[in-house]
PDB file of N, CA and C in Angstrom:
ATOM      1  N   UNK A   1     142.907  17.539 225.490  1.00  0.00           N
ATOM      2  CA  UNK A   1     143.923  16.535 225.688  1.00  0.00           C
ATOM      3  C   UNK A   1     143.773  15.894 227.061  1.00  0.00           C
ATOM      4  N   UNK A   2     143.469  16.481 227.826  1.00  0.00           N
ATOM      5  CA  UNK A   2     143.347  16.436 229.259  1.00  0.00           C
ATOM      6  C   UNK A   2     142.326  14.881 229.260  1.00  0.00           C
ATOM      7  N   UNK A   3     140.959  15.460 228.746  1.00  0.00           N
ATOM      8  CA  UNK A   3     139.992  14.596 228.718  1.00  0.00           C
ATOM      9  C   UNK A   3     140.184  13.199 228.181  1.00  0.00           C
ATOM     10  N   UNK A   4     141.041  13.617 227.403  1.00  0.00           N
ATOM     11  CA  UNK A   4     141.437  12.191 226.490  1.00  0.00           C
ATOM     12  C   UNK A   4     142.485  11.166 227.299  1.00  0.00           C
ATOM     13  N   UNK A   5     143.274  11.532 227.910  1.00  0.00           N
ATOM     14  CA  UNK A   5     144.206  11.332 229.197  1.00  0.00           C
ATOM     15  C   UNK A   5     143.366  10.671 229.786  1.00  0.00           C
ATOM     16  N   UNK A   6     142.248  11.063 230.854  1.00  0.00           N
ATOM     17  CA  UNK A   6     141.299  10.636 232.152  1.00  0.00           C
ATOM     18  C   UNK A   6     140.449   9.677 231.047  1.00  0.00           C
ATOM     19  N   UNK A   7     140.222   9.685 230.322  1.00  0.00           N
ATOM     20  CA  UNK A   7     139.080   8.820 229.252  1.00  0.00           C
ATOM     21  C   UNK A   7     140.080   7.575 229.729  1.00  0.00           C
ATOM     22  N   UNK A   8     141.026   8.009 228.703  1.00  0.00           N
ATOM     23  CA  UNK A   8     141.745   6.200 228.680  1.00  0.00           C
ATOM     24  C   UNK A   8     142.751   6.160 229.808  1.00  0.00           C
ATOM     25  N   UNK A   9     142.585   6.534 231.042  1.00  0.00           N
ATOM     26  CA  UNK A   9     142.920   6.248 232.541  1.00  0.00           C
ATOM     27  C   UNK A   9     141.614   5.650 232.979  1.00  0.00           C
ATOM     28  N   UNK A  10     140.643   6.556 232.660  1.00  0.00           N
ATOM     29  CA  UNK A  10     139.538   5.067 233.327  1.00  0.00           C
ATOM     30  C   UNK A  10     139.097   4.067 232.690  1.00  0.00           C
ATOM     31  N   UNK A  11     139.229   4.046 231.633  1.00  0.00           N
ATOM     32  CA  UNK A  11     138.758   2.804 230.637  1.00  0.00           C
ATOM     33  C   UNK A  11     139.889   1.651 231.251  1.00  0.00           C
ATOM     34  N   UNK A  12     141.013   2.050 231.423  1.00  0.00           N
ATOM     35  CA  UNK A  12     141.933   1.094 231.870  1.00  0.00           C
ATOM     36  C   UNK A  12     141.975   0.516 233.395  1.00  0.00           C
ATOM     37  N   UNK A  13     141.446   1.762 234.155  1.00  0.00           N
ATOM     38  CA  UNK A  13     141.085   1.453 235.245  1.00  0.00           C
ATOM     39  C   UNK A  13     139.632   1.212 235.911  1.00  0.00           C
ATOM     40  N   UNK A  14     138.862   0.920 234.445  1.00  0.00           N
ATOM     41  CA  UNK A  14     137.711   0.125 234.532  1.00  0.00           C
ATOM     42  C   UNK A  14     138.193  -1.028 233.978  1.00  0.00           C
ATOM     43  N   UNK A  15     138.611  -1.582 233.318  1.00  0.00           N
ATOM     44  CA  UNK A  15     139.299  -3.133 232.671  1.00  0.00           C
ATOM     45  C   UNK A  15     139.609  -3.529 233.934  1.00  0.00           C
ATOM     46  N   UNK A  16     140.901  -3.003 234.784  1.00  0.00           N
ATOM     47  CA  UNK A  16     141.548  -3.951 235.847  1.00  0.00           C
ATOM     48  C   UNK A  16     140.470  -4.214 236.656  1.00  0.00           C
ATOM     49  N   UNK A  17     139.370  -3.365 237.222  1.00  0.00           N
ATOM     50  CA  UNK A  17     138.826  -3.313 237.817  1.00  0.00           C
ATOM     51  C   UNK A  17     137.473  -4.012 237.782  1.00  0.00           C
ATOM     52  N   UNK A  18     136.982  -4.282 236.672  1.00  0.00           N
ATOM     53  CA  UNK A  18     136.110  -4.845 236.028  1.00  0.00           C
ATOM     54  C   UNK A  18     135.313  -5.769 236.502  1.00  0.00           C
ATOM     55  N   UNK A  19     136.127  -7.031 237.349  1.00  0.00           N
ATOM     56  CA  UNK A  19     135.540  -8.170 237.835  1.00  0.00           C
ATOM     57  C   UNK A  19     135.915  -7.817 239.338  1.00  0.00           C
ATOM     58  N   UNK A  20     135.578  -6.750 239.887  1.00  0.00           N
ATOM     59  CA  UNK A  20     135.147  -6.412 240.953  1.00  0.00           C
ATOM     60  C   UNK A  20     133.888  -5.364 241.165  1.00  0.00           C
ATOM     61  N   UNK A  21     133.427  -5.314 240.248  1.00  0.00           N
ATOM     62  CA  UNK A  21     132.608  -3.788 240.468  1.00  0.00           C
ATOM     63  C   UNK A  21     131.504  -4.513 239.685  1.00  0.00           C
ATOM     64  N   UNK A  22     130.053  -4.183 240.272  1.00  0.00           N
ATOM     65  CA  UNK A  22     129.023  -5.017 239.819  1.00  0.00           C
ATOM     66  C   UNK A  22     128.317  -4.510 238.417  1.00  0.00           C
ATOM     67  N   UNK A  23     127.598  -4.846 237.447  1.00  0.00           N
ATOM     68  CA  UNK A  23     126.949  -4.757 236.438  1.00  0.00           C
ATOM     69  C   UNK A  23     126.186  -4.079 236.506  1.00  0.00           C
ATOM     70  N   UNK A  24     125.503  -2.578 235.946  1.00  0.00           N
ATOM     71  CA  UNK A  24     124.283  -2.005 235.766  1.00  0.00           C
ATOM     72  C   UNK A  24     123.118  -2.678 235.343  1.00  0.00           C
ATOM     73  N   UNK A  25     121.799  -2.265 235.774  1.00  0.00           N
ATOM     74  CA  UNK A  25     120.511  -2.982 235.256  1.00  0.00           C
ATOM     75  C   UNK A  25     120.391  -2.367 233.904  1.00  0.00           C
ATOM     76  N   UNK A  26     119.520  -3.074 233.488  1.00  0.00           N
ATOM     77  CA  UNK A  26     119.337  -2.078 231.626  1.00  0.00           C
ATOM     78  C   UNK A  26     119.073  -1.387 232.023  1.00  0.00           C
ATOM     79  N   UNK A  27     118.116  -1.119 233.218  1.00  0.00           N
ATOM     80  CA  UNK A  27     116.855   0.014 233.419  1.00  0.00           C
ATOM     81  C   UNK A  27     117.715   1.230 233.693  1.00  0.00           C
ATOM     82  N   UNK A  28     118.420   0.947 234.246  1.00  0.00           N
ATOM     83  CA  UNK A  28     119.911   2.072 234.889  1.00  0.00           C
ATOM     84  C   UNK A  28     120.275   2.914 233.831  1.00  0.00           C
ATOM     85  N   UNK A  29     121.018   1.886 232.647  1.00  0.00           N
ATOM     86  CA  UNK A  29     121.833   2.181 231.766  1.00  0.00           C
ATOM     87  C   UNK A  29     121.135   3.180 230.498  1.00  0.00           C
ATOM     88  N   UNK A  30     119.693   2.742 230.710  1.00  0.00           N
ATOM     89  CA  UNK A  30     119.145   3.190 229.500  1.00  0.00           C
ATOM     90  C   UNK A  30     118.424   4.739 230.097  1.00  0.00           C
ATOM     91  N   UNK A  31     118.333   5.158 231.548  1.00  0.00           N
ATOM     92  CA  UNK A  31     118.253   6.417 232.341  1.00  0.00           C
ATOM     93  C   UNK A  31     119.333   6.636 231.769  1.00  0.00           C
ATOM     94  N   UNK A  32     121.060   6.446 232.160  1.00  0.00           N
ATOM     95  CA  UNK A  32     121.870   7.082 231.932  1.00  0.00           C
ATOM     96  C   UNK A  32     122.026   7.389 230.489  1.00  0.00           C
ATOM     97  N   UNK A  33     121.684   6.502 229.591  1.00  0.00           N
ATOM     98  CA  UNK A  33     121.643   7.045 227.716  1.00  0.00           C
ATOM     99  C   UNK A  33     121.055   8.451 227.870  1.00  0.00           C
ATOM    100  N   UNK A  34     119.604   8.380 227.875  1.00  0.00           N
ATOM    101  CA  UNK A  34     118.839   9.621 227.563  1.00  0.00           C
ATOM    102  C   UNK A  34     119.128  10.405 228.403  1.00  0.00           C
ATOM    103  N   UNK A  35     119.375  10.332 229.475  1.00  0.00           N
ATOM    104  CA  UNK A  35     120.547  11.510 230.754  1.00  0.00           C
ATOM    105  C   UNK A  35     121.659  12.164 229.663  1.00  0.00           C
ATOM    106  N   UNK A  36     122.453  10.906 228.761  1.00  0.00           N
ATOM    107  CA  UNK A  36     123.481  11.167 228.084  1.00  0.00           C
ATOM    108  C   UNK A  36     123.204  12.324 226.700  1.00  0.00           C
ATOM    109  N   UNK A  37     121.752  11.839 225.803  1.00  0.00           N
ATOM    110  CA  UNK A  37     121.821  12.181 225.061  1.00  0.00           C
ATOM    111  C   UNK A  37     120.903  14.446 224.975  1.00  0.00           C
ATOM    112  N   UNK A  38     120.464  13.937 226.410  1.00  0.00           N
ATOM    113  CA  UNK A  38     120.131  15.130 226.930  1.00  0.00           C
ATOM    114  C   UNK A  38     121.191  16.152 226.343  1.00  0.00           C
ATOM    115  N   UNK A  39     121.930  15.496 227.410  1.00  0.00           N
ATOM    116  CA  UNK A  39     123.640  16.967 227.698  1.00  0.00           C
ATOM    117  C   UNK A  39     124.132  17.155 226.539  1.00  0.00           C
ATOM    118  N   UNK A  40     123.918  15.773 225.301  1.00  0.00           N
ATOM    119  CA  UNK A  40     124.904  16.087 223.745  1.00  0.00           C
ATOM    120  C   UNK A  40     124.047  17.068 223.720  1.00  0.00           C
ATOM    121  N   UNK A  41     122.482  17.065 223.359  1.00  0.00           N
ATOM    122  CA  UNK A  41     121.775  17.430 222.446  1.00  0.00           C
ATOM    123  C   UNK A  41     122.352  19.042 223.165  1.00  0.00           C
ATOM    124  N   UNK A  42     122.413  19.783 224.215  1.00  0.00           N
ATOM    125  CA  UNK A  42     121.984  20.649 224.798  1.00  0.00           C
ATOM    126  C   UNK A  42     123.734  21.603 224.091  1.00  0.00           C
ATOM    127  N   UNK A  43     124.469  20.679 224.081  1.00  0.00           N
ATOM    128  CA  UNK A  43     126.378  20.950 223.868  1.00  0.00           C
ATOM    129  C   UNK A  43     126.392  21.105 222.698  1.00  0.00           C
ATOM    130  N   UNK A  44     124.975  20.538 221.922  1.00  0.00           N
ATOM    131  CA  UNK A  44     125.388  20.929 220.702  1.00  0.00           C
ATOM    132  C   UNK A  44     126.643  20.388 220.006  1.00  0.00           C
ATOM    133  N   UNK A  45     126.490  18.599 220.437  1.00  0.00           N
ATOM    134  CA  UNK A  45     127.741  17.810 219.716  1.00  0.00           C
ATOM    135  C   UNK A  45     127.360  17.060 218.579  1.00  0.00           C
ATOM    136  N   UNK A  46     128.313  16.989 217.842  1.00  0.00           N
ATOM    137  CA  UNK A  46     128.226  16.714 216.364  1.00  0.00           C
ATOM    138  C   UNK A  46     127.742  15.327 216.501  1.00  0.00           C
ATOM    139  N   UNK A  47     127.136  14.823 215.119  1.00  0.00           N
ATOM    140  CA  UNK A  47     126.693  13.622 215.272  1.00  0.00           C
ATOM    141  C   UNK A  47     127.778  12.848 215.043  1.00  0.00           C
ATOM    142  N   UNK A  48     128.894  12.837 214.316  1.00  0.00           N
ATOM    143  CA  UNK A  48     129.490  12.592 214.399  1.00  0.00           C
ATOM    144  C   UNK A  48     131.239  11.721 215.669  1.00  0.00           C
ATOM    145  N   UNK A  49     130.610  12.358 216.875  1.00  0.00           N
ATOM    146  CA  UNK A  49     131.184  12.301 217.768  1.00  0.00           C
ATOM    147  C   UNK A  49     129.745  11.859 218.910  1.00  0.00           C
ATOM    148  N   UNK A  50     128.710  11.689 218.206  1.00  0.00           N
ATOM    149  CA  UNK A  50     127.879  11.328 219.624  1.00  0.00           C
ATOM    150  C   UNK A  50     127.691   9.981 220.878  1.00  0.00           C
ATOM    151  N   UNK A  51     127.963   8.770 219.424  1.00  0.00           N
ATOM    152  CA  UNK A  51     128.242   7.667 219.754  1.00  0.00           C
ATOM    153  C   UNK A  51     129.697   8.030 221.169  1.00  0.00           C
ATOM    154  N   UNK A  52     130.559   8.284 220.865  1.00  0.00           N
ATOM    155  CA  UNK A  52     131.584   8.514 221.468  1.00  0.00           C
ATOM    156  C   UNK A  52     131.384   9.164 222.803  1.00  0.00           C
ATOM    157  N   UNK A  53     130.622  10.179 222.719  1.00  0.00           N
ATOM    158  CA  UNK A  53     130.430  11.408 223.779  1.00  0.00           C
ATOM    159  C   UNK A  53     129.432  10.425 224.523  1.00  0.00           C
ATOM    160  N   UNK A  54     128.404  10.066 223.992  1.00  0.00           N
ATOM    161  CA  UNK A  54     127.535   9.177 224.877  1.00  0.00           C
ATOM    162  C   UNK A  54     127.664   8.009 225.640  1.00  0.00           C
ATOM    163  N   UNK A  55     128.547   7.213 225.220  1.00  0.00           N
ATOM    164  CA  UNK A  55     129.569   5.966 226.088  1.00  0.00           C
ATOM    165  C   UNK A  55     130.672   6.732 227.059  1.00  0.00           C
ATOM    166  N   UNK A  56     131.521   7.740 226.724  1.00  0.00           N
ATOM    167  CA  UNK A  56     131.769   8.374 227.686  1.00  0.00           C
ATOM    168  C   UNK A  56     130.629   8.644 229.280  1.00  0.00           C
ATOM    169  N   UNK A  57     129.976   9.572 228.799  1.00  0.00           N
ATOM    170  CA  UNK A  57     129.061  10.049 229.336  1.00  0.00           C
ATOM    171  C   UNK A  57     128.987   9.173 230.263  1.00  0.00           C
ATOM    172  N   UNK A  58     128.117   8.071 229.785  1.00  0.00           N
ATOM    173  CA  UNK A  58     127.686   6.956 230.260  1.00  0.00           C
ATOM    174  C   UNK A  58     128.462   6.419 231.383  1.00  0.00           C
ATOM    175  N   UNK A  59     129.937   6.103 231.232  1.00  0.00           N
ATOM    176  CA  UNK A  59     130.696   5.466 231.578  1.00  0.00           C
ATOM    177  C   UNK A  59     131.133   6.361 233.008  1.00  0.00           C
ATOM    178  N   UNK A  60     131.283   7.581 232.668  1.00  0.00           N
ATOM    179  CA  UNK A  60     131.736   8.929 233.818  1.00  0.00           C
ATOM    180  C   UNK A  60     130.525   8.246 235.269  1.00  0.00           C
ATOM    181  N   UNK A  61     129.062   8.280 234.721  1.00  0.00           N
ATOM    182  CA  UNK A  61     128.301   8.633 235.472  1.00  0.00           C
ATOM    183  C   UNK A  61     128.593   6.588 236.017  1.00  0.00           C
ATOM    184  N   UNK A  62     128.258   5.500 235.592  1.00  0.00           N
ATOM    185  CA  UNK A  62     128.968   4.089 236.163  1.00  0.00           C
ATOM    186  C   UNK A  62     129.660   4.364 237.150  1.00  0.00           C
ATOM    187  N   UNK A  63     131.053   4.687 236.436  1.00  0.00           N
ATOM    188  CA  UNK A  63     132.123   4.605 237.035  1.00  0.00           C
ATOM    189  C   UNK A  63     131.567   5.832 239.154  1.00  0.00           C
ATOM    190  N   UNK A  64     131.204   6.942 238.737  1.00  0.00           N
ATOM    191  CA  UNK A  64     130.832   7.574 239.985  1.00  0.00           C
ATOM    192  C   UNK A  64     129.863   6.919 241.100  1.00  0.00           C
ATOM    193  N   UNK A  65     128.851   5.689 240.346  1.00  0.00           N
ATOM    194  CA  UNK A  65     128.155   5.275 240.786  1.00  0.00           C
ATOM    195  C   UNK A  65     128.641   3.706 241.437  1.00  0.00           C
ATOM    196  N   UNK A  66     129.552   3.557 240.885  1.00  0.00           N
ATOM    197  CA  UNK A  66     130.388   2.188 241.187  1.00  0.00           C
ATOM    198  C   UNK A  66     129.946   0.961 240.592  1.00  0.00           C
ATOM    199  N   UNK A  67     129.987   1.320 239.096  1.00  0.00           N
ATOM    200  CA  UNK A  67     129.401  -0.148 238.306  1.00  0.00           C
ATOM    201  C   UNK A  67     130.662   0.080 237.395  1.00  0.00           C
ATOM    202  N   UNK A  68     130.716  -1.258 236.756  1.00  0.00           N
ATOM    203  CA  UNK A  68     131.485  -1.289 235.566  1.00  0.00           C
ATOM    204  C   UNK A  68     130.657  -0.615 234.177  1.00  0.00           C
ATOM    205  N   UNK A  69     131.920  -0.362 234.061  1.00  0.00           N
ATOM    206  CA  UNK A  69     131.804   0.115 232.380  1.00  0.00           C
ATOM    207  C   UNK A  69     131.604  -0.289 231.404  1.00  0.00           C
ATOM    208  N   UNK A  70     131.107   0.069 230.107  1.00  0.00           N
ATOM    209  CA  UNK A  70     130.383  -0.213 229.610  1.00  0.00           C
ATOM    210  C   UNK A  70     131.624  -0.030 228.234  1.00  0.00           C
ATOM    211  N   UNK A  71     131.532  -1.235 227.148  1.00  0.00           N
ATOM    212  CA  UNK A  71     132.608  -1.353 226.142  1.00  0.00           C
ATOM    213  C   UNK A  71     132.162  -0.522 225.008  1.00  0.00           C
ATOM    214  N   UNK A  72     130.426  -0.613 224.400  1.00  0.00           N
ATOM    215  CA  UNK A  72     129.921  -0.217 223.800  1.00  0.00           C
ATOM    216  C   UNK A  72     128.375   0.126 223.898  1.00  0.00           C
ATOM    217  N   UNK A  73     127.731   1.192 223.447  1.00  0.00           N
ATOM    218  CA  UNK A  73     126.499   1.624 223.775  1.00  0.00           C
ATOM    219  C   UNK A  73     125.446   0.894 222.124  1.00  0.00           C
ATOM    220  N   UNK A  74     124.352   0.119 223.372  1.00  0.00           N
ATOM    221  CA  UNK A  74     123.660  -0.458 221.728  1.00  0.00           C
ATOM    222  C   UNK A  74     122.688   0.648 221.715  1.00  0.00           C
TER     223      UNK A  74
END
């Protein structure tokens, strides 16, 4: 529950924030995917939930790095 709380606290406080915080390169984004799909594969998360876990993911490591977030992972 917790996680789900801070998820959509930063998604919201990536929106306001959005057009201040600069854009990732693909080259970035697509390190942080396979960074992402590393940790599912290793957690042993359902496929079902990977899409999800991996835009998270994604978004945790942005957001620490100071880029905007990302709406959806292609």
């Amino acid at each position: 529950m917790k996680n789900l709380v801070l998820t959509v606290g930063l998604l919201l406080t990536s929106a306001v924030l959005a057009d201040e915080l600069p854009k990732a390169d693909p080259e970035l984004i697509a390190e942080l995917k396979e960074y992402c799909v590393e940790l599912a594969t290793e957690d042993g998360i359902d496929k079902k939930e990977l899409k999800k876990f991996i835009l998270e993911c994604i978004n945790e490591e942005l957001d620490a790095e100071g880029y905007q977030a990302l709406a959806k992972v292609e």
